[in-house]
Protein backbone atom coordinates (compact mmCIF):
# COMPACT_ATOMS: atom_id res chain seq x y z
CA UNK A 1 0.00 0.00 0.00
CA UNK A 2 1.33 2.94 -0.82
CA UNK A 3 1.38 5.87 1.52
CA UNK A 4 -0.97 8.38 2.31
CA UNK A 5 -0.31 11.96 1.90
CA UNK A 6 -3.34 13.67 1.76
CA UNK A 7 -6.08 14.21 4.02
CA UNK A 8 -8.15 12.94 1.54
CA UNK A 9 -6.89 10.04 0.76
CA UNK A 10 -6.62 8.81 4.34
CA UNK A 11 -10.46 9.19 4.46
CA UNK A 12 -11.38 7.54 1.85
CA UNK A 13 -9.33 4.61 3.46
CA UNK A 14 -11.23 5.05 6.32
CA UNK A 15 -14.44 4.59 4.87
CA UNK A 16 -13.62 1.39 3.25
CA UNK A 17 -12.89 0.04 6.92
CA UNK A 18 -16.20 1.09 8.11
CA UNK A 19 -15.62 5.01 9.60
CA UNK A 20 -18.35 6.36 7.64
CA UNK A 21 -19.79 8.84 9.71
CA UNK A 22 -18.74 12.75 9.47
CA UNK A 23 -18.50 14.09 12.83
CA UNK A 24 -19.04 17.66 14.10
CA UNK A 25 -18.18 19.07 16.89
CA UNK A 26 -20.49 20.71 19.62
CA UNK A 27 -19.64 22.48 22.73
CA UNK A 28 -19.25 19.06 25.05
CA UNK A 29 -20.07 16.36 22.27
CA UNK A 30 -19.63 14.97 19.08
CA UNK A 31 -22.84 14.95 16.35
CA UNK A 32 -23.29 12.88 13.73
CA UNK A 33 -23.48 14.53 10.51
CA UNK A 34 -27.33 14.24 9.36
CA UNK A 35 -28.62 13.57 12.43
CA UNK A 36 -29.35 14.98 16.33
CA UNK A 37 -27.38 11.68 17.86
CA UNK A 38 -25.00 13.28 20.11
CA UNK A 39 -21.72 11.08 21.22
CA UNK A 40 -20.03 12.02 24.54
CA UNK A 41 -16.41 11.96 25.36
CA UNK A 42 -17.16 8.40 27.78
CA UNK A 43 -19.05 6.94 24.58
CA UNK A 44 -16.24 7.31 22.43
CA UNK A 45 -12.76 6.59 21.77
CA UNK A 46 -10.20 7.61 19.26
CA UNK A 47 -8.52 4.45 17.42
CA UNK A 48 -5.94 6.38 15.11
CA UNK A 49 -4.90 9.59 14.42
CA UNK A 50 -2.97 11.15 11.22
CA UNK A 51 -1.07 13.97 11.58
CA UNK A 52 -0.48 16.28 8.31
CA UNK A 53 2.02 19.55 8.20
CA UNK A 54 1.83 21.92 5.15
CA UNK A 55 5.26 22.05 3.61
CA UNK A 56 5.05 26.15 3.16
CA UNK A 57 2.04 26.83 4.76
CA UNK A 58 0.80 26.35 8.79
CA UNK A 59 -2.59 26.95 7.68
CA UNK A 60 -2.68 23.49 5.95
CA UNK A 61 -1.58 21.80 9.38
CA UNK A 62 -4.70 18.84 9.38
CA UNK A 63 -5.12 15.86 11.93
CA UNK A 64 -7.70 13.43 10.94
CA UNK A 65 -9.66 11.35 13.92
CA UNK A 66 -10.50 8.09 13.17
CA UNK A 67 -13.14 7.37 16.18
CA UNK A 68 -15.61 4.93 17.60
CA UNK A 69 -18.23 4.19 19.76
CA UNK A 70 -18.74 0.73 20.54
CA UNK A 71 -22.64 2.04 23.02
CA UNK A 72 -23.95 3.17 19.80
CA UNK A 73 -22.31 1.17 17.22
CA UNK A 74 -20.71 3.84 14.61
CA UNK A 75 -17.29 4.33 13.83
CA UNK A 76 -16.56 8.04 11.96
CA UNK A 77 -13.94 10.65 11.35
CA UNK A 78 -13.37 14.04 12.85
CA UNK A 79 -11.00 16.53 10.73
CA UNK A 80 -9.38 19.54 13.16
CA UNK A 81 -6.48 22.07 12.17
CA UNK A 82 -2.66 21.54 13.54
CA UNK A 83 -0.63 24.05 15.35
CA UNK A 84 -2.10 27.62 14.61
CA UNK A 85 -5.05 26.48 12.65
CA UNK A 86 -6.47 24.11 15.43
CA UNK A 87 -10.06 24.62 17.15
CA UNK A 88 -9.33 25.07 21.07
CA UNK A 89 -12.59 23.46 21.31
CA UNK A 90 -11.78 20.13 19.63
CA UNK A 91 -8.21 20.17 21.46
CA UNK A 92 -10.03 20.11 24.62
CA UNK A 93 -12.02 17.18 23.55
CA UNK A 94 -9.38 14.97 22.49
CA UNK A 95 -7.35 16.10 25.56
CA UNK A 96 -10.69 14.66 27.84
CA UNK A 97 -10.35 11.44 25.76
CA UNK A 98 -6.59 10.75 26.04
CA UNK A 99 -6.52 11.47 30.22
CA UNK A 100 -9.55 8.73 30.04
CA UNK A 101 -8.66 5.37 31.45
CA UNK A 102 -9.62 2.53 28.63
C-alpha cells in the first residue's frame, strides 16, 4: 500500500474500513453529521490519528480522527487544524479522551 499523503486520501481509506460517519463538533459532544445523535467523550474513543504539516504553509496543518463508539455502534472521522489552525474546542475534547482510562 502505498502511503498516504493527503487528508483525503486517508479518508477515503477510512471509509472502506467502516468510519463512515462525518463528525461535528459541539460544545461538550460529538454529532453525527445528518442527524441529532449526540456522542459524549465516555461513549467514544479515538482508534488512530494522522497527523499532516503543510510544507510552506501552517494553515494546511490537518489531523484526521478516526473514532468509535462501541454504546452506539458507529465508527466516523473528525478533521481539526494543527498548530495555529487548530479549534481550542476540539483540542479540549481529544485532551478529555486521552486522560480517560480505557
Amino acid at each position: 500500500m502505498e502511503p498516504m499523503t493527503t487528508v483525503s486520501e486517508v479518508i477515503d481509506h477510512l471509509k472502506k474500513e467502516g468510519y463512515t460517519v462525518d463528525f461535528n463538533l459541539k460544545a461538550n459532544c460529538l454529532e453525527c453529521s445528518g442527524t441529532s445523535l449526540q456522542i459524549h467523550p465516555e461513549d467514544f474513543v479515538i482508534d488512530k490519528h494522522y497527523r499532516f504539516e503543510g510544507l510552506s504553509d501552517p494553515a494546511d496543518e490537518a489531523v484526521v480522527y478516526a473514532i468509535s463508539s462501541p454504546k452506539h455502534d458507529l465508527k466516523g472521522t473528525l478533521v481539526n487544524g494543527y498548530g495555529p489552525s487548530s479549534d481550542p474546542l476540539t483540542d479540549k475534547m481529544i485532551a478529555a479522551l486521552r486522560e480517560r482510562p480505557l
